[in-house]
N, C-alpha and C. Protein backbone atom coordinates (compact mmCIF):
# COMPACT_ATOMS: atom_id res chain seq x y z
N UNK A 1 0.84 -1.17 0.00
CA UNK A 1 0.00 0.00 0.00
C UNK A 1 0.89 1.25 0.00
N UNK A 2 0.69 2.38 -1.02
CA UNK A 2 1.40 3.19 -0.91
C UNK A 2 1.30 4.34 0.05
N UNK A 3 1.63 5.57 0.87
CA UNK A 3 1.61 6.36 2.12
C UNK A 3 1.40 7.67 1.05
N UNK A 4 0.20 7.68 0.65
CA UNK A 4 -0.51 8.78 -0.04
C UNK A 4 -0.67 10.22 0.85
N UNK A 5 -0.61 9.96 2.05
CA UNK A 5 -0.63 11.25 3.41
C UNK A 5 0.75 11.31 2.98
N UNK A 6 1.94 10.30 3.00
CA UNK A 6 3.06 11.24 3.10
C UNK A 6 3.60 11.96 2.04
N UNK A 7 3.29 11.82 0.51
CA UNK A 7 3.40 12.36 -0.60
C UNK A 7 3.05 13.46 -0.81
N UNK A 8 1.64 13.86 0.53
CA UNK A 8 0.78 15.14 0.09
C UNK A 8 1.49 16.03 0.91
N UNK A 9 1.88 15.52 2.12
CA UNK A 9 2.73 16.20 2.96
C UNK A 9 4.07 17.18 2.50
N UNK A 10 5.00 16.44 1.62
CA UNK A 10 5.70 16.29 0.95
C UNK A 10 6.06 17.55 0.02
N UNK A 11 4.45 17.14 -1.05
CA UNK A 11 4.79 18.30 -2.02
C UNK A 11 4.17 19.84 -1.01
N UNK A 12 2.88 19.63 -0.24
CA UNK A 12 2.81 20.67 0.38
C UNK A 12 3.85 21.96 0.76
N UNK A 13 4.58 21.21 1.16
CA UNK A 13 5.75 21.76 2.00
C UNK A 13 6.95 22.16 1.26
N UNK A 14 7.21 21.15 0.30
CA UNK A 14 8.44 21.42 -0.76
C UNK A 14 7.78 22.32 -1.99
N UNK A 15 6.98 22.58 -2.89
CA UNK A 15 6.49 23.39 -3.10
C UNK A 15 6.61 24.57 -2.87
N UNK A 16 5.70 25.32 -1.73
CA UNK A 16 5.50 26.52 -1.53
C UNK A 16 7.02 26.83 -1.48
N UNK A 17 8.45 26.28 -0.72
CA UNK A 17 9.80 26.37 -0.41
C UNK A 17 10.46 26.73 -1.51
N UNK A 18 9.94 25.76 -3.02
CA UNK A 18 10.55 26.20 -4.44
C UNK A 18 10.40 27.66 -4.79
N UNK A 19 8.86 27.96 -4.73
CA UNK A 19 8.53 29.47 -4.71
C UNK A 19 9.25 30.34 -4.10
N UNK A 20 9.33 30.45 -3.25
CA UNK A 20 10.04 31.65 -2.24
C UNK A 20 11.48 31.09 -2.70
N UNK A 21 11.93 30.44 -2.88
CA UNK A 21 13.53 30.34 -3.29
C UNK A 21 13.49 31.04 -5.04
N UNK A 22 12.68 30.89 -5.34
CA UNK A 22 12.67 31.47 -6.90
C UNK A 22 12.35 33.02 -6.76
N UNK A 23 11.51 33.45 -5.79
CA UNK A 23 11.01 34.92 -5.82
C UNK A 23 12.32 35.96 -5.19
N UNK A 24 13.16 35.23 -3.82
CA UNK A 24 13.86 35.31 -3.65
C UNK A 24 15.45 35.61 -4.88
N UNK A 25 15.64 34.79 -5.12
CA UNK A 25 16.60 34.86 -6.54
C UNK A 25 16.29 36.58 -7.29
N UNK A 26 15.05 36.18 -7.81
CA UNK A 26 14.64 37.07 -8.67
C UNK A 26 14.37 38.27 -7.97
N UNK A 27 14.25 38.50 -6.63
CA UNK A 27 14.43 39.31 -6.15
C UNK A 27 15.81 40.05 -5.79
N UNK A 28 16.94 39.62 -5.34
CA UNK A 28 17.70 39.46 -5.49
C UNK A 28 18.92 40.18 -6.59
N UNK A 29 18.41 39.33 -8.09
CA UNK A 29 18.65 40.36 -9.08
C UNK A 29 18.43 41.33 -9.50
N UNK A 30 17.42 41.95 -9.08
CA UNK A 30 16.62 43.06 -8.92
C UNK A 30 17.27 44.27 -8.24
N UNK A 31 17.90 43.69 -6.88
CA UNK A 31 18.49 44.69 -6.26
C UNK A 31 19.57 44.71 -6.56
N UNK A 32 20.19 43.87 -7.10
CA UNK A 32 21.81 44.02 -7.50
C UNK A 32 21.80 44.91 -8.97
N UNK A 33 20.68 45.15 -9.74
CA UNK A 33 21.12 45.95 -10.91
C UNK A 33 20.39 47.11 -10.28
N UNK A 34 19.34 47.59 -9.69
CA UNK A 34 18.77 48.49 -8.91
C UNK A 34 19.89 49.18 -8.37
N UNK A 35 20.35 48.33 -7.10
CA UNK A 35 21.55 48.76 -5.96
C UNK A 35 23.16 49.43 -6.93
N UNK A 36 23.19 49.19 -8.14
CA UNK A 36 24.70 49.32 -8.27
C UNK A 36 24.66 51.35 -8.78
N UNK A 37 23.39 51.43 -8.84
CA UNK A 37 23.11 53.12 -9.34
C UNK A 37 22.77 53.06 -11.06
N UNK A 38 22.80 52.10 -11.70
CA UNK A 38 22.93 51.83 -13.52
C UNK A 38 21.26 52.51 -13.85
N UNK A 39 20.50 52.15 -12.96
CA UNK A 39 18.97 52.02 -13.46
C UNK A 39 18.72 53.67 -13.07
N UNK A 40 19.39 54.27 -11.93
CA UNK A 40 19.52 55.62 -11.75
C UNK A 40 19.95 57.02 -12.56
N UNK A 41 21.16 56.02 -13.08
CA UNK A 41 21.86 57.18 -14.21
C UNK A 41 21.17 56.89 -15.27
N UNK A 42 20.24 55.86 -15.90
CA UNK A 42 19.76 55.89 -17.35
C UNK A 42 18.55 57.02 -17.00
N UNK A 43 18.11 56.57 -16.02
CA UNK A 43 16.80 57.84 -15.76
C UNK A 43 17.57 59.16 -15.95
N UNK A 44 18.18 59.31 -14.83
CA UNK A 44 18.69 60.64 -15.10
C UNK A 44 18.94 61.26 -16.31
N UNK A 45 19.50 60.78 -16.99
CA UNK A 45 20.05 61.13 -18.09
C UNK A 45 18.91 61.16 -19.24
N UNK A 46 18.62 60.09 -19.44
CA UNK A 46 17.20 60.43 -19.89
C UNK A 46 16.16 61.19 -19.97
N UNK A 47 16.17 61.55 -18.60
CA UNK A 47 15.38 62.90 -18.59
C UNK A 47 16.12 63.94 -19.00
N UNK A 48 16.56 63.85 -18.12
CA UNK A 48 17.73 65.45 -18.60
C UNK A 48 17.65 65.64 -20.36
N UNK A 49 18.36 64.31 -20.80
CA UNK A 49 18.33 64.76 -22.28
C UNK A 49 16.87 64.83 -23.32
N UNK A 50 15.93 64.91 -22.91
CA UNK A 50 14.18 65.01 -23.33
C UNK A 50 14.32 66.30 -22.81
N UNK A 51 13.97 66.29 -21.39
CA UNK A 51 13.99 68.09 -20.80
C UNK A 51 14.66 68.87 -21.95
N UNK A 52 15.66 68.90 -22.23
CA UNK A 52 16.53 70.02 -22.80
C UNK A 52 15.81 69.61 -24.19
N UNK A 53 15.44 68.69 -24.95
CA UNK A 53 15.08 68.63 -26.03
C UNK A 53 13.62 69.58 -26.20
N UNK A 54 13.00 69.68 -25.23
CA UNK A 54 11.34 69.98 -25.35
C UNK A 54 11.62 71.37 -24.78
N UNK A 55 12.93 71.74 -24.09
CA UNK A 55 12.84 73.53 -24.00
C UNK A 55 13.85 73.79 -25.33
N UNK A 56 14.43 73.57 -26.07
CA UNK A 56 14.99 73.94 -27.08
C UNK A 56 14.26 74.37 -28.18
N UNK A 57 14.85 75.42 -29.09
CA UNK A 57 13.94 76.10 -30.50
C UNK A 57 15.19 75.47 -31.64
N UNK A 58 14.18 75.41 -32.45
CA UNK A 58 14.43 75.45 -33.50
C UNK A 58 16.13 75.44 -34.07
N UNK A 59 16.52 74.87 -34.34
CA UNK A 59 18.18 75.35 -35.46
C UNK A 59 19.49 75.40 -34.24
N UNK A 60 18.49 75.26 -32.59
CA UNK A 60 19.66 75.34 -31.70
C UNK A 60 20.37 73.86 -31.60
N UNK A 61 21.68 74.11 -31.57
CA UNK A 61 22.69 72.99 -31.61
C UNK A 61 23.34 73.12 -29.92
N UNK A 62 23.12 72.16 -29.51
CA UNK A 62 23.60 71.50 -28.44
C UNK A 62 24.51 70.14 -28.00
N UNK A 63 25.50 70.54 -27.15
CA UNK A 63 26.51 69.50 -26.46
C UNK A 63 26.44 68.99 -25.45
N UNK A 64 26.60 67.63 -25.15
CA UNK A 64 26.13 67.30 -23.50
C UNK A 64 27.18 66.41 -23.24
N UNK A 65 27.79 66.86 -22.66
CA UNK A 65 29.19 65.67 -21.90
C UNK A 65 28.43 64.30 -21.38
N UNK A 66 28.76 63.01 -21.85
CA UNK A 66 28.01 61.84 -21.24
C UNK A 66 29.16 61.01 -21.28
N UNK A 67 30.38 61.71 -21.07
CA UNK A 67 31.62 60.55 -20.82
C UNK A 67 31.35 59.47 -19.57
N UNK A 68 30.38 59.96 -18.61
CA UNK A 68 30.62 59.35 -17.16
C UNK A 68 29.38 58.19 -17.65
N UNK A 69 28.34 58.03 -18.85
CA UNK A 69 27.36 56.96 -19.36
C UNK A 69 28.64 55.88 -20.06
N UNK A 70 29.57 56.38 -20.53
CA UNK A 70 30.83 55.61 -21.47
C UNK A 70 31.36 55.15 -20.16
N UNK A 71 31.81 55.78 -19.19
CA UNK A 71 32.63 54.91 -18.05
C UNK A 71 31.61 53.98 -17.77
N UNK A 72 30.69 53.83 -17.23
CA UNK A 72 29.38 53.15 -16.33
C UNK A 72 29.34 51.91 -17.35
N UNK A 73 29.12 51.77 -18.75
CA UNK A 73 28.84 50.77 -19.69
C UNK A 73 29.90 50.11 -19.60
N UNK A 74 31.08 50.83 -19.72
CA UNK A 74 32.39 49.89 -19.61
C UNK A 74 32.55 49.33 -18.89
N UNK A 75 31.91 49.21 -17.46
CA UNK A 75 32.14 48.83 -16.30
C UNK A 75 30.91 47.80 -16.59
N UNK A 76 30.33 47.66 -16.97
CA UNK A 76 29.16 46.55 -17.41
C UNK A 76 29.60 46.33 -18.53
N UNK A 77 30.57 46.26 -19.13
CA UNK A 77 30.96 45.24 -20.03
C UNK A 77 30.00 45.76 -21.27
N UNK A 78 29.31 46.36 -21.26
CA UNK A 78 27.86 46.86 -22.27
C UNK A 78 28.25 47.54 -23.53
N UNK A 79 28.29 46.93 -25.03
CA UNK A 79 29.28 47.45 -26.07
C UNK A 79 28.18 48.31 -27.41
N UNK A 80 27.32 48.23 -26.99
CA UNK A 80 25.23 48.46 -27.57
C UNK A 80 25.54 50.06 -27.62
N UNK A 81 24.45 50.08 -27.96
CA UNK A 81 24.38 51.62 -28.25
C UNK A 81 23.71 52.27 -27.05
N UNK A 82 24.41 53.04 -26.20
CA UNK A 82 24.35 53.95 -25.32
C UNK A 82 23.01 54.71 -25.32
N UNK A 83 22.95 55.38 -26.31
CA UNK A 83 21.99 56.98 -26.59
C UNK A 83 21.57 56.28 -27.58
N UNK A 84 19.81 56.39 -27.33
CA UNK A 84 19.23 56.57 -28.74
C UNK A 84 18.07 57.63 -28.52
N UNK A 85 17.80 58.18 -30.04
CA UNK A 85 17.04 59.37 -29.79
C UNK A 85 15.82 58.78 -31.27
N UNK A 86 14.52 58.50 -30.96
CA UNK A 86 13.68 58.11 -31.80
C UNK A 86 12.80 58.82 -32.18
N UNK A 87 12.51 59.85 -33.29
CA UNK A 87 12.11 60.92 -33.82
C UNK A 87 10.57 60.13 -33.67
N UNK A 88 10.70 58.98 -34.33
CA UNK A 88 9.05 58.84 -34.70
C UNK A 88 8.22 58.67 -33.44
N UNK A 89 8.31 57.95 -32.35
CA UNK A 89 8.34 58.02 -30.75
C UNK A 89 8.40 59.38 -30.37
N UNK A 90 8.87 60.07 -30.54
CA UNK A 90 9.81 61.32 -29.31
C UNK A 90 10.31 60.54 -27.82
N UNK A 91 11.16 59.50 -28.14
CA UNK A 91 11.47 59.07 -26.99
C UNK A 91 12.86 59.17 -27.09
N UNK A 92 14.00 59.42 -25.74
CA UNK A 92 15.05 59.10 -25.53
C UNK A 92 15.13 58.06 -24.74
N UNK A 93 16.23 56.91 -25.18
CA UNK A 93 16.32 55.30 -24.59
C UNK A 93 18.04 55.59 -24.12
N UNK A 94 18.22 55.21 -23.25
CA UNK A 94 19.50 55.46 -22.33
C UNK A 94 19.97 53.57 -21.92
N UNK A 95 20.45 53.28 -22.41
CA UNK A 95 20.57 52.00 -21.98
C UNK A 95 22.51 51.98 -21.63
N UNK A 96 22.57 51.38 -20.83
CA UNK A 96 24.07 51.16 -19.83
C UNK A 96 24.36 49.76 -19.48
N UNK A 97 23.04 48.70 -19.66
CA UNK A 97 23.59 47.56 -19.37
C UNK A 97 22.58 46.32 -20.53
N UNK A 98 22.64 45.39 -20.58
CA UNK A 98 21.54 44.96 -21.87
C UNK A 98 20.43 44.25 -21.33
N UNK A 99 19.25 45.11 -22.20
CA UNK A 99 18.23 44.59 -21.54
C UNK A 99 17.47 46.26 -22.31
N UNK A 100 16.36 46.44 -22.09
CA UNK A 100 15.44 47.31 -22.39
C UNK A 100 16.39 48.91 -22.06
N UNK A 101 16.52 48.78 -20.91
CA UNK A 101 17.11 50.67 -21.23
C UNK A 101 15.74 51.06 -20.27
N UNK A 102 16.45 52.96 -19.98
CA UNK A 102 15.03 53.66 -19.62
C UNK A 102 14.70 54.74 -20.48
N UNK A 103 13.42 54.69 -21.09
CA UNK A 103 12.62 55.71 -21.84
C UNK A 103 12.30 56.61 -21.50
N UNK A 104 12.18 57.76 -22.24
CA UNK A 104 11.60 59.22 -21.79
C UNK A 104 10.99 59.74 -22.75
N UNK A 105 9.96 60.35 -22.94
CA UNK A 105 9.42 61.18 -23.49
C UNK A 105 9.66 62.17 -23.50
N UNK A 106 10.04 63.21 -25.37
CA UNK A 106 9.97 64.68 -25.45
C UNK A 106 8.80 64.67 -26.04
N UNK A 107 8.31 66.27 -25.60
CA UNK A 107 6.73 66.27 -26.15
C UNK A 107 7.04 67.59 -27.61
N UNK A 108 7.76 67.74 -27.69
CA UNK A 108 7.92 69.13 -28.86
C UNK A 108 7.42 68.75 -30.34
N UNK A 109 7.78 67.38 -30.53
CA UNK A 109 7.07 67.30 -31.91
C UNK A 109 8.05 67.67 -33.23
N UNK A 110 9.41 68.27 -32.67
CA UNK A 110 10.49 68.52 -33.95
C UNK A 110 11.14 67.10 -33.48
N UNK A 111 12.31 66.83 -34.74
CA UNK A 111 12.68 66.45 -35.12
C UNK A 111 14.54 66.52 -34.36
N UNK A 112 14.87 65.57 -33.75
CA UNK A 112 16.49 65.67 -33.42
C UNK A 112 17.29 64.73 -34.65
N UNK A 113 18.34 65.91 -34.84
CA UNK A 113 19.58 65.17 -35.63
C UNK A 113 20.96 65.06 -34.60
N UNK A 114 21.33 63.78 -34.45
CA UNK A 114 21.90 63.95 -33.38
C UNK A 114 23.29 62.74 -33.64
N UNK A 115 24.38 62.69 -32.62
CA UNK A 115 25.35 61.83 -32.73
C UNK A 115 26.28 61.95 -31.42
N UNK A 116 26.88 60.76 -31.56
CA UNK A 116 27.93 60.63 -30.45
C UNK A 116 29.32 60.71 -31.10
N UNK A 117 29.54 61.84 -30.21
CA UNK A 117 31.32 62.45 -31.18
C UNK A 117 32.21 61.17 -30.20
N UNK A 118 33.46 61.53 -30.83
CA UNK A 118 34.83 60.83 -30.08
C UNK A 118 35.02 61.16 -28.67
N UNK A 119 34.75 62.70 -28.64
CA UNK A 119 35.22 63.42 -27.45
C UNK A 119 33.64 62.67 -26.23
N UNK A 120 33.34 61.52 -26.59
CA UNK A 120 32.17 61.26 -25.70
C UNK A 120 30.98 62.28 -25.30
N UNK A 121 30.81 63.20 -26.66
CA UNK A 121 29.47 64.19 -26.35
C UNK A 121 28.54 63.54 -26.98
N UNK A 122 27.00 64.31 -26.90
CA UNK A 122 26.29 64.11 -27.20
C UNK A 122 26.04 65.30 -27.98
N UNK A 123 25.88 65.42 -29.31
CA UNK A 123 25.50 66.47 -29.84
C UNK A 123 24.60 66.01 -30.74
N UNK A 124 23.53 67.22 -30.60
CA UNK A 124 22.17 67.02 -31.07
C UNK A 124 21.88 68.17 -31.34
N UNK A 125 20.75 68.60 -32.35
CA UNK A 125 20.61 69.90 -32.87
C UNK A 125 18.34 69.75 -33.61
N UNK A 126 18.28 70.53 -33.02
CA UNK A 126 16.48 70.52 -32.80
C UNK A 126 16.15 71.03 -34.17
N UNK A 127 15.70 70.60 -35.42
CA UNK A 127 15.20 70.73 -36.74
C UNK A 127 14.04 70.62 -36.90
N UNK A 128 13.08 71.47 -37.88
CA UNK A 128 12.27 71.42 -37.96
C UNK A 128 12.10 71.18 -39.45
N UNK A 129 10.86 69.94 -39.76
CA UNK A 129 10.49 69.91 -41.32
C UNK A 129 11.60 68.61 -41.82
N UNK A 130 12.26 67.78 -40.70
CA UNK A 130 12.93 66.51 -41.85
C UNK A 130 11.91 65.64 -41.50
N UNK A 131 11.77 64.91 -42.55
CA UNK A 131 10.88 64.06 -42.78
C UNK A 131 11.13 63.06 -43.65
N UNK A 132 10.20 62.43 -44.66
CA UNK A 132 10.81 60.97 -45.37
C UNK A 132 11.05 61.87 -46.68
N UNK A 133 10.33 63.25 -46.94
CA UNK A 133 10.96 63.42 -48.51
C UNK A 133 12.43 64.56 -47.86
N UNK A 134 12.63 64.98 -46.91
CA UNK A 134 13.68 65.76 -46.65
C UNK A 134 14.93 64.93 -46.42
N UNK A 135 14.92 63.81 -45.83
CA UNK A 135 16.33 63.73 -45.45
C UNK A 135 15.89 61.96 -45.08
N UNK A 136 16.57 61.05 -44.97
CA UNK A 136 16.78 60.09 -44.47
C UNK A 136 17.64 59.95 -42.80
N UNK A 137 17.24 59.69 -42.18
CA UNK A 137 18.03 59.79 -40.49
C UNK A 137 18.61 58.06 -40.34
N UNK A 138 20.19 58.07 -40.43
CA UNK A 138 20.46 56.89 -39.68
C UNK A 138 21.67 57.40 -39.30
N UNK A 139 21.33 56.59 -37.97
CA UNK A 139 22.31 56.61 -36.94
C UNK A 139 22.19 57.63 -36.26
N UNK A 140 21.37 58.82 -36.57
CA UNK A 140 21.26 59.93 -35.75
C UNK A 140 21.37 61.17 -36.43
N UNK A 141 22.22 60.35 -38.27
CA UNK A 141 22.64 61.86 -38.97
C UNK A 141 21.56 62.16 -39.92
N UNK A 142 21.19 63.06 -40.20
CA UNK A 142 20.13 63.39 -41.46
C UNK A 142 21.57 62.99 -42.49
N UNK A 143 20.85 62.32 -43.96
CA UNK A 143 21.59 62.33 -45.14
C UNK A 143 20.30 62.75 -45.93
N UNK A 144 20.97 63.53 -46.70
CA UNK A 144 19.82 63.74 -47.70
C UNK A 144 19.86 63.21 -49.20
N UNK A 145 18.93 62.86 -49.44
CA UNK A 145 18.99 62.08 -50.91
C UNK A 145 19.28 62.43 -51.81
């Protein structure tokens, strides 16, 4: 006869134990990419670089030192693209380690032409009117056809 009480006993107990060892874990990782400051500076920066996009006019060209986003990635091993700036969105994506990144919204509705120099800037310049018959955008540069 098999001990059907002790089987139920069994998974009862071992069970719920798997859970909390898994939520645990995953908790866990959570605070270790949370805790190291990475998920902090993509916000930051993120915002910051939307903010300045949505108070800017027209034809103004702007520089933003983001050498200390180049140290932080290096230090995560992270070789992806740093800065992205998505015209059709108005979103800036800040990513430092791989995995999604943090998003921001500009609300202005122009158009950024933008790039990452040598000197680790961010230069970007607020245009108005590129579009699919004005210019083609990759990588950040308008080319025009």
């Amino acid at each position: 006869m098999v001990n059907k009480r002790g089987d139920s006993v069994l998974m009862d107990t071992i069970v719920p134990v798997i859970f909390v060892i898994i939520f645990l874990v995953i908790g866990g990782l959570f605070m270790l990419r949370v805790g190291s400051g990475d998920v902090t500076s993509e916000q930051i920066y993120a915002k910051q670089i939307a903010l300045i996009i949505d108070k800017a006019d027209v034809g103004m060209k702007i520089n933003l030192d983001v050498s200390k986003l180049h140290d932080i990635a290096e230090g995560n091993d992270y070789r992806g693209q740093i800065i992205n700036i998505d015209n059709e969105l108005n979103v800036v994506r800040v990513n430092l380690v791989k995995g999604k990144g943090y998003e921001f919204k500009f609300f202005n509705g122009r158009d950024i032409v933008w790039e990452l120099n040598e000197e680790e800037e961010l230069v970007f310049e607020v245009v108005d009117g590129v579009g699919i018959g004005d210019g083609v955008i990759e990588g950040g540069v308008v080319e025009n056809e």
